[in-house]
Structures are given as C-alpha cells and as structure tokens.
N, C-alpha and C. Protein backbone atom coordinates (compact mmCIF):
# COMPACT_ATOMS: atom_id res chain seq x y z
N UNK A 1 175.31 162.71 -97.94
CA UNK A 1 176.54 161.99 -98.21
C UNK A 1 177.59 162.93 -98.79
N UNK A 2 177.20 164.10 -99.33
CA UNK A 2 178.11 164.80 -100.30
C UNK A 2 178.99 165.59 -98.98
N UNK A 3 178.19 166.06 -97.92
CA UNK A 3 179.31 166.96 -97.06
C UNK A 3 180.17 165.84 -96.13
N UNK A 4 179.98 164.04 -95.75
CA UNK A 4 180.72 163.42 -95.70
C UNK A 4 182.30 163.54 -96.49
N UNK A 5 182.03 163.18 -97.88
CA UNK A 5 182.67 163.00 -98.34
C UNK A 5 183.34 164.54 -99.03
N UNK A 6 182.86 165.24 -99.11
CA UNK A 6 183.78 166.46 -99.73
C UNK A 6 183.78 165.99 -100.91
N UNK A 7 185.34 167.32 -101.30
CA UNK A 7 185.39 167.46 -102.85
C UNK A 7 186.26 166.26 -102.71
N UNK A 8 186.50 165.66 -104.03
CA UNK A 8 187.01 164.90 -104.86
C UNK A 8 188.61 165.05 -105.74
N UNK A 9 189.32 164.14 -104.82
CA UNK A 9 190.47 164.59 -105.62
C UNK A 9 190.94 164.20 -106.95
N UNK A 10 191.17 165.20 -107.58
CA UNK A 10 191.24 164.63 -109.26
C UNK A 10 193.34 164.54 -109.47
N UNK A 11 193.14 164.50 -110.69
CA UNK A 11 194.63 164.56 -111.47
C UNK A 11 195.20 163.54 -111.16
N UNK A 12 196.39 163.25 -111.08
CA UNK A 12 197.06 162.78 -110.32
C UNK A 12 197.14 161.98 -109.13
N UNK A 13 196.47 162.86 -107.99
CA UNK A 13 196.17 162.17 -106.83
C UNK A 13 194.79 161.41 -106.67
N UNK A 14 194.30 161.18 -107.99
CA UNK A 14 193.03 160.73 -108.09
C UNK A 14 193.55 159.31 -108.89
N UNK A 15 194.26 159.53 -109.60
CA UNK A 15 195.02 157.72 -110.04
C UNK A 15 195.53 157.39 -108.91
N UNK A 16 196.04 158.24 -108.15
CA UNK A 16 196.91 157.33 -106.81
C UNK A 16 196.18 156.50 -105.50
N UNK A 17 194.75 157.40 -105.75
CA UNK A 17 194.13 156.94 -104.77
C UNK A 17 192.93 156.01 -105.35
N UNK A 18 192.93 155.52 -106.95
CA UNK A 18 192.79 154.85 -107.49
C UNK A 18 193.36 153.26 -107.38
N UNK A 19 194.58 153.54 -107.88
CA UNK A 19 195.97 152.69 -107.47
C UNK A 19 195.70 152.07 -105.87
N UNK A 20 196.09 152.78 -104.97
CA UNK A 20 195.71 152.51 -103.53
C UNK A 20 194.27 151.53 -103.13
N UNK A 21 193.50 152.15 -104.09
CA UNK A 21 191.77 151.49 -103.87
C UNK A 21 192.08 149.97 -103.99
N UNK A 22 192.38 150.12 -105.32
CA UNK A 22 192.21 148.88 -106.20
C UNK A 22 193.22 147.93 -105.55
N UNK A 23 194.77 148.17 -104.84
CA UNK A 23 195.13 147.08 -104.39
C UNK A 23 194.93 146.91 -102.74
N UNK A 24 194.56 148.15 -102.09
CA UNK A 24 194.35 147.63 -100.96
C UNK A 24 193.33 146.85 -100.73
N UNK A 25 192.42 147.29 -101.66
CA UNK A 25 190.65 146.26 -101.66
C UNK A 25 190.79 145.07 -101.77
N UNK A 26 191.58 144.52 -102.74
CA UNK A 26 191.85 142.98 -103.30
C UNK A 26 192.39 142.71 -102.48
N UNK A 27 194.05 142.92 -101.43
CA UNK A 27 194.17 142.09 -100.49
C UNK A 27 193.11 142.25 -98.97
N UNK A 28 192.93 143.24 -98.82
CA UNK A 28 191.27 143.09 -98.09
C UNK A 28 190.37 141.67 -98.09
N UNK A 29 190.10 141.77 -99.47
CA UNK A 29 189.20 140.39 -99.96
C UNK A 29 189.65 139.56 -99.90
N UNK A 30 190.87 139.07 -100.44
CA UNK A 30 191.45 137.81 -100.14
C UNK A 30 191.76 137.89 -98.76
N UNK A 31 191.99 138.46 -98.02
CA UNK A 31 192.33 138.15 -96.63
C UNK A 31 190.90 137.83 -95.84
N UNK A 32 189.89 137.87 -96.16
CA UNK A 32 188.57 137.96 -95.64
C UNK A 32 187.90 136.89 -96.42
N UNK A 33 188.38 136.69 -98.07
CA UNK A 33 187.74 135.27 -98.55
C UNK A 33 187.23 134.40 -97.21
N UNK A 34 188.48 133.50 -96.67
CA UNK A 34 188.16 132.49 -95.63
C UNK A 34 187.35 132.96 -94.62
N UNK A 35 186.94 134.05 -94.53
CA UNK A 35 185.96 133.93 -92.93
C UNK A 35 184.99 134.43 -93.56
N UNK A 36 184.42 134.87 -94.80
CA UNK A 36 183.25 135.39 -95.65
C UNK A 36 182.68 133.74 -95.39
N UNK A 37 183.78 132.69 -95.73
CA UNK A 37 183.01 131.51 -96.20
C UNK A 37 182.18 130.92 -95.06
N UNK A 38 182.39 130.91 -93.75
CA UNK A 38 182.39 130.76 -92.23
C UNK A 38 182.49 131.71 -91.56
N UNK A 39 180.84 132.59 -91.83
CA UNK A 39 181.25 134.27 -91.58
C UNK A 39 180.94 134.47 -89.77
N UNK A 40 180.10 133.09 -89.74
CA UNK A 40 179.30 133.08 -87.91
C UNK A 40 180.84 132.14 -87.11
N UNK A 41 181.40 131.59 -87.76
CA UNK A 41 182.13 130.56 -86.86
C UNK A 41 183.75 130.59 -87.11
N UNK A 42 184.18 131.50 -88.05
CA UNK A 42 185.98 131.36 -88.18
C UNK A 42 186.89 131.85 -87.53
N UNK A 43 186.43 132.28 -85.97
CA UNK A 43 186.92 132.07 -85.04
C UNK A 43 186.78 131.31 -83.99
N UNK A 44 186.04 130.50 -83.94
CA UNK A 44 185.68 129.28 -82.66
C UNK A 44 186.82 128.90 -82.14
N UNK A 45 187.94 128.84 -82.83
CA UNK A 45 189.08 127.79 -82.15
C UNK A 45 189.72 128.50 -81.22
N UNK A 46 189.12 129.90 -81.54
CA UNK A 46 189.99 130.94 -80.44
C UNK A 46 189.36 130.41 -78.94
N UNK A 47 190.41 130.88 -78.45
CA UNK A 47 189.93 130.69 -76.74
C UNK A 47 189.10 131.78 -76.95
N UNK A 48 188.33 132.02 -75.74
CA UNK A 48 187.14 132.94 -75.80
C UNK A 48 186.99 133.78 -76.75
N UNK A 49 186.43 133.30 -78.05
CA UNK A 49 186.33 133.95 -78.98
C UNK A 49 185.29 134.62 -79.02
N UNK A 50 185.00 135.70 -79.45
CA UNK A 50 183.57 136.51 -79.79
C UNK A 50 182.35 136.02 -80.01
N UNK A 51 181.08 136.44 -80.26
CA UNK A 51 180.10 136.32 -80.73
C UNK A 51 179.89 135.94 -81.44
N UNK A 52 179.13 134.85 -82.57
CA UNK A 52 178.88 134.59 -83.61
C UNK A 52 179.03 136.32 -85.00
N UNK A 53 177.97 136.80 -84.38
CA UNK A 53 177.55 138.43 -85.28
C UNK A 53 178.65 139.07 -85.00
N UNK A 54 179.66 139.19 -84.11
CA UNK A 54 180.79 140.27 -83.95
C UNK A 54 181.67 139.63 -85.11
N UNK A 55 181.94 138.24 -85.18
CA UNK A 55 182.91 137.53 -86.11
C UNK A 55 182.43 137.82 -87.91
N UNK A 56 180.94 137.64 -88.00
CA UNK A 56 180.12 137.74 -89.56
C UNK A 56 180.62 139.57 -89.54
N UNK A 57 180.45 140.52 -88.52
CA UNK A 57 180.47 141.70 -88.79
C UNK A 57 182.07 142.44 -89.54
N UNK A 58 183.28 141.08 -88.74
CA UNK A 58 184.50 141.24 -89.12
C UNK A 58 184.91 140.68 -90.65
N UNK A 59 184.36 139.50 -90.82
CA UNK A 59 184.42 139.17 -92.05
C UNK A 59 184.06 139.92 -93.67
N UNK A 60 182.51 140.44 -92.77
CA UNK A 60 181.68 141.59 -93.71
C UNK A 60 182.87 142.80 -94.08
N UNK A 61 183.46 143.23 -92.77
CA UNK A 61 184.27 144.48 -93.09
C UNK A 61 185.47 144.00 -94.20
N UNK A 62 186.08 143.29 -93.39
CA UNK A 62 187.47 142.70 -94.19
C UNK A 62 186.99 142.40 -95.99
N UNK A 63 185.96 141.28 -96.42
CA UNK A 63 185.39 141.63 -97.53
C UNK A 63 184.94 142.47 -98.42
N UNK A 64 183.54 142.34 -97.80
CA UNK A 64 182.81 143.67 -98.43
C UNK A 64 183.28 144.67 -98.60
N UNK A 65 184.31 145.36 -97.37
CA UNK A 65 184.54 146.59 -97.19
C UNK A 65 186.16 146.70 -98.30
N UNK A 66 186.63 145.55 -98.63
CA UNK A 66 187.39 145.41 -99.64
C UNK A 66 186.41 145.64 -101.06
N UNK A 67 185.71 144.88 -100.99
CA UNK A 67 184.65 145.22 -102.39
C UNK A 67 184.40 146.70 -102.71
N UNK A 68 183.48 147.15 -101.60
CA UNK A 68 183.19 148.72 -101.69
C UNK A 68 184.61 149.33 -101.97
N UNK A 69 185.45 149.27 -101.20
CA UNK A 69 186.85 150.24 -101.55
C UNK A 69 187.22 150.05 -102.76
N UNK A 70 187.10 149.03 -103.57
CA UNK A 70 187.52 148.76 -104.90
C UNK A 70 187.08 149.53 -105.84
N UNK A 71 185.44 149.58 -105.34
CA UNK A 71 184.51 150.37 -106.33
C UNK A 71 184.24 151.75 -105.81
N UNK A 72 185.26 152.05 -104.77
CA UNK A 72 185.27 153.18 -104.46
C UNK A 72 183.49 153.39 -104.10
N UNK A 73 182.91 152.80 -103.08
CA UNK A 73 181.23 153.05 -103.19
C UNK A 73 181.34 153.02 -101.50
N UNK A 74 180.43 153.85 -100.96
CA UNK A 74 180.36 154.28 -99.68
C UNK A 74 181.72 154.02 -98.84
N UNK A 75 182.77 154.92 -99.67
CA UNK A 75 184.29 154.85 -99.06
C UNK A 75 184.37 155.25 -97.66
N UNK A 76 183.36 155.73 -97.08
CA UNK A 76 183.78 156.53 -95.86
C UNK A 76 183.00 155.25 -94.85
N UNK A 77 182.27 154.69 -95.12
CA UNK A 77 181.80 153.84 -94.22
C UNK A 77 182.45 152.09 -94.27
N UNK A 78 182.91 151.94 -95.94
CA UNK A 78 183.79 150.74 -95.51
C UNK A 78 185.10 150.90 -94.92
N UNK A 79 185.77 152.32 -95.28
CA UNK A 79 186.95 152.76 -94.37
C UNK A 79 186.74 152.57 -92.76
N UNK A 80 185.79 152.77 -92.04
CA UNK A 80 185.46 152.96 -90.96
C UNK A 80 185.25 151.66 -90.38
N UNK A 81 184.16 150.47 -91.24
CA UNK A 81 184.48 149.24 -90.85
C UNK A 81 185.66 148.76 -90.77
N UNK A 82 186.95 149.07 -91.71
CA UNK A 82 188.24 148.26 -91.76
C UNK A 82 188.90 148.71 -90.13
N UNK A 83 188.60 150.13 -90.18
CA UNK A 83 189.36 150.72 -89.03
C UNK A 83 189.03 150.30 -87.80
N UNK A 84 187.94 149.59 -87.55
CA UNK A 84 186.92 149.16 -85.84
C UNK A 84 187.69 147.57 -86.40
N UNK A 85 187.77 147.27 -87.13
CA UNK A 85 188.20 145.57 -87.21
C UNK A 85 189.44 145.24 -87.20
N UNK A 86 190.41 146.33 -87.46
CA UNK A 86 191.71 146.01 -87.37
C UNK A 86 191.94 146.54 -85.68
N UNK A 87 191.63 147.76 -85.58
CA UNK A 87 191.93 148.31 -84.14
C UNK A 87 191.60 146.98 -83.12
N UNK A 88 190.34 146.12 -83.39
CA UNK A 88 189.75 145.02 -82.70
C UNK A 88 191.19 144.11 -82.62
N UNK A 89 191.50 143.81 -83.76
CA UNK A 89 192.56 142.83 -83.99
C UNK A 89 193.52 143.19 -83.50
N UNK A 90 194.19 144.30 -83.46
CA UNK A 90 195.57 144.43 -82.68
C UNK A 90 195.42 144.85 -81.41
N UNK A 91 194.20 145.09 -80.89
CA UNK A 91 194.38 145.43 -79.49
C UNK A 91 193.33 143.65 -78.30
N UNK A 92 193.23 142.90 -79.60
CA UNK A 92 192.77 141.89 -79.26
C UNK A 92 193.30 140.19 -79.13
N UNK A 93 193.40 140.34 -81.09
CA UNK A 93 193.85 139.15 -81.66
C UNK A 93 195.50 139.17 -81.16
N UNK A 94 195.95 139.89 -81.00
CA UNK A 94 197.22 140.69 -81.51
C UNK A 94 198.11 140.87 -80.03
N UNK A 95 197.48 141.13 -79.04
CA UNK A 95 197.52 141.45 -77.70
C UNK A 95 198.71 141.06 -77.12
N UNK A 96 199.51 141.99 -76.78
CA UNK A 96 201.12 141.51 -76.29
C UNK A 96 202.00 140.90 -77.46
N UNK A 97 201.62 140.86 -78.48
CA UNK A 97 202.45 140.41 -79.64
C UNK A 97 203.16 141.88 -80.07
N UNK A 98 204.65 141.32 -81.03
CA UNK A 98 205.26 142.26 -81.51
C UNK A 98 204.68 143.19 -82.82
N UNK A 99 205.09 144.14 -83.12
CA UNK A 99 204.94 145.14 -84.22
C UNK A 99 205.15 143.96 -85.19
N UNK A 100 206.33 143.59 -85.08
CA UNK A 100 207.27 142.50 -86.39
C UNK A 100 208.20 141.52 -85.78
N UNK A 101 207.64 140.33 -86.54
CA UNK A 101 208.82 139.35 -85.78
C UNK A 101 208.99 138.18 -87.11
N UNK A 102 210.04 137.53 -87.34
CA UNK A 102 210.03 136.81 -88.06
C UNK A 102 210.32 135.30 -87.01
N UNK A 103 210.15 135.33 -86.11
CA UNK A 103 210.44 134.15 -85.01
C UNK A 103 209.15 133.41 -85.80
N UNK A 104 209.21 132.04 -85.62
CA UNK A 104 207.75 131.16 -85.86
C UNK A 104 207.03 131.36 -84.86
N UNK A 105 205.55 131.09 -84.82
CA UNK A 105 204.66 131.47 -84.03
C UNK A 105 204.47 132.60 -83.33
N UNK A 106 204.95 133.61 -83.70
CA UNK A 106 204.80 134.85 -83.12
C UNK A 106 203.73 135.15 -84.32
N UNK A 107 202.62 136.09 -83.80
CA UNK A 107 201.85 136.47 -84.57
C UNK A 107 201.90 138.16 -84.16
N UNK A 108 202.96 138.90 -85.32
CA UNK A 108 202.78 140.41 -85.16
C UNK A 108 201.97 140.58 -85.59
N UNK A 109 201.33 142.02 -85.35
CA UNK A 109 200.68 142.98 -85.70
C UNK A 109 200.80 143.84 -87.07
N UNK A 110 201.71 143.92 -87.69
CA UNK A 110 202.15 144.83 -88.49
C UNK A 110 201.13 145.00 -89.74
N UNK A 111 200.82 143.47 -90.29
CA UNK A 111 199.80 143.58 -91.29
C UNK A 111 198.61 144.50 -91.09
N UNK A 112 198.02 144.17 -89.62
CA UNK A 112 196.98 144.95 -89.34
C UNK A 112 196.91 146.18 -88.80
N UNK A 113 198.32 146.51 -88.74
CA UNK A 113 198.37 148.04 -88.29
C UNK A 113 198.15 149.05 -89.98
N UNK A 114 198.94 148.18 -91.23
CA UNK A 114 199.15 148.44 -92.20
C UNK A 114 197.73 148.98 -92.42
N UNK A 115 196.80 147.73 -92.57
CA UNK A 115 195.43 147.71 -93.28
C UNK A 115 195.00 149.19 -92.37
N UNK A 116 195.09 149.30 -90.93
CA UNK A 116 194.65 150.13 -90.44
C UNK A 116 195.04 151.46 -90.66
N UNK A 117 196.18 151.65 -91.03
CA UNK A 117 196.87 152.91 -91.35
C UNK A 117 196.21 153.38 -93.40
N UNK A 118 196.06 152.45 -93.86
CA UNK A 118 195.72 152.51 -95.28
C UNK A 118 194.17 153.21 -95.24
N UNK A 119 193.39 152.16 -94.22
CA UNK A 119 191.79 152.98 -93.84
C UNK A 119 191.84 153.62 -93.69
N UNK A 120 192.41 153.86 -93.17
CA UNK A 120 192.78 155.89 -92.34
C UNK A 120 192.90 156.73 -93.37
N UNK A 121 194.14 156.39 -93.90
CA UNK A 121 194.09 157.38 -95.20
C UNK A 121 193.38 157.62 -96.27
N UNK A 122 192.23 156.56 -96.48
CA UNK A 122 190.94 156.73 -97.31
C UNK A 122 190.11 157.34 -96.87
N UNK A 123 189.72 156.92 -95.55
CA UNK A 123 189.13 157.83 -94.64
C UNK A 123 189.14 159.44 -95.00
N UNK A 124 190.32 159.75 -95.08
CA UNK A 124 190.54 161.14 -94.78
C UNK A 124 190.62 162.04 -95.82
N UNK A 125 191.24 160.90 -96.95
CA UNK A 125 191.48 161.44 -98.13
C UNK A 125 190.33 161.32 -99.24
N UNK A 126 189.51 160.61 -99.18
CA UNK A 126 188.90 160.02 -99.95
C UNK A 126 188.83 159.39 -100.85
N UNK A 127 187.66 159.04 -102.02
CA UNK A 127 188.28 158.04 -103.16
C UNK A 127 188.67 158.41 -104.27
N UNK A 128 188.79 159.54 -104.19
CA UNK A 128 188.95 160.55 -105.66
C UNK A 128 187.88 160.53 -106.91
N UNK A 129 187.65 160.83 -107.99
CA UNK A 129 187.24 161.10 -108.95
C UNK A 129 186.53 160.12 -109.60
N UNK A 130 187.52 158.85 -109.68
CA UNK A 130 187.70 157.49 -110.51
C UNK A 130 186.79 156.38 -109.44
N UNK A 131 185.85 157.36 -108.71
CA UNK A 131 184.89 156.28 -107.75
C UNK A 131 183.77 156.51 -108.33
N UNK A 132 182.74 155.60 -107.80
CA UNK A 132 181.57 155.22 -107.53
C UNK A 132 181.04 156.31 -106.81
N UNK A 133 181.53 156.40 -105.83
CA UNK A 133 181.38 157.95 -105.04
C UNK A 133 181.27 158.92 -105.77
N UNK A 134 182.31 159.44 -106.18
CA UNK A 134 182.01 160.62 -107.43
C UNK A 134 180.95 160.89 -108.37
N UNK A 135 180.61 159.54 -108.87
CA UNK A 135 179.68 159.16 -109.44
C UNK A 135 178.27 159.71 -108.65
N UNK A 136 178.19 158.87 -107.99
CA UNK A 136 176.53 159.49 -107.36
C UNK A 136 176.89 160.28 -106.71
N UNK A 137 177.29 160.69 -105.80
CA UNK A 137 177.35 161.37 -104.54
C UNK A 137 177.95 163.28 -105.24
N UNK A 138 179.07 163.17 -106.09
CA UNK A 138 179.14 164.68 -106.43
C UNK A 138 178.62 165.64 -107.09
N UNK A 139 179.38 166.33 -106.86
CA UNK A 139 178.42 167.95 -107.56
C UNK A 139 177.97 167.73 -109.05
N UNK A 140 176.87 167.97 -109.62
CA UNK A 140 176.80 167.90 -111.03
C UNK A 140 177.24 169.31 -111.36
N UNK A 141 177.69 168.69 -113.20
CA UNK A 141 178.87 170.21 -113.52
C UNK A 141 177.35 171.02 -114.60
C-alpha cells in the first residue's frame, strides 16, 4: 500500500487536502444517504435500469467511499470507486444532457463531473498527513 500511495503531503497542503477530504466526503454521504438506504433497488424507476449489485456497488461508492475519504482510509481505492460511479453517471444517467442548465427538468451533469474531477484530484494527490493513511500505511520516523 505504501508505493500506492507515496509520500504524504504535509504543511499546508496537508490542511488543504484535509479541508477538501472532510467536505467533499460529507456531501458524498449525504448524496448517497438515500440509495445506502435502498442499496439493491434506488434505481428501479429508471427505464432499463441496472442490476440490483451494480446499483448497491454505486451506493457503496457514493457512501462509504465518502466515509473512507473523510477518514482519509484506503484513499486511493475509495477515490477510484467515486471515479467508475460518476464516469457511469455522466456517460449514462446523464446521457445527452447539458454540462449546466437551470431549465426545469433538465438533469445536467455538472455535479457529477465536479465529484469526478475532486476524485481525481485525491487520486493523484493524496490524503496528506492528517489521514488514516498516514497513519498505517507510512514510513515510520
């Protein structure tokens, strides 16, 4: 796990990516509350909606993977779930819809490009210092 994740960014960019954790995780979770609760079925109403397990697997990410990012704990693999579930969503849920629209019933994309662009940058950057990660996973001094 340690050559996953690399070194650890401290100072500064280690509160920021602190900062970043902690609020991208929480709206993560709340956005995933409702289908955590109805993790096999909170998409049925869709026209050909997915699988039971593809829908629990989206919920899991959107949640959990909000949880883990919070606690900064296997950052590189709940980053990676957010990133397969949003990419799903805008090239799915999302499909021929705008970037941004404030028209009613238009359902843009933008939120989920957001979440997807935020994964990314955890992804890459990691969770810094002030994780869970750091914690187990780094170098002892």
């Amino acid at each position: 796990m340690r050559s996953v994740l690399g070194n650890f960014a401290t100072g500064r960019a280690a509160a920021g990516l602190l900062i970043l954790r902690l609020v991208f995780g929480s709206a993560l979770m709340i956005h995933g509350w409702p289908k955590i609760q109805h993790p096999f079925s909170w998409m049925d109403k869709m026209p050909n909606h997915p699988p039971g397990f593809l829908q629990a697997l989206a919920a899991l990410s959107e949640f959990g993977g909000g949880l883990a990012l919070i606690l900064g704990l296997l950052t590189p693999l709940a980053a990676l779930g957010v990133i397969c579930t949003m990419s799903v969503a805008i090239l799915v849920a999302h499909k021929g819809q705008p970037w941004i629209s404030i028209e009613p019933g238009v359902r843009p994309f933008e939120l989920a490009s957001l979440y997807l662009t935020v994964a990314l940058a955890l992804l890459v950057a990691g969770p810094g210092v002030y994780s869970l990660d750091a914690k187990l996973f780094g170098r002892k001094r």
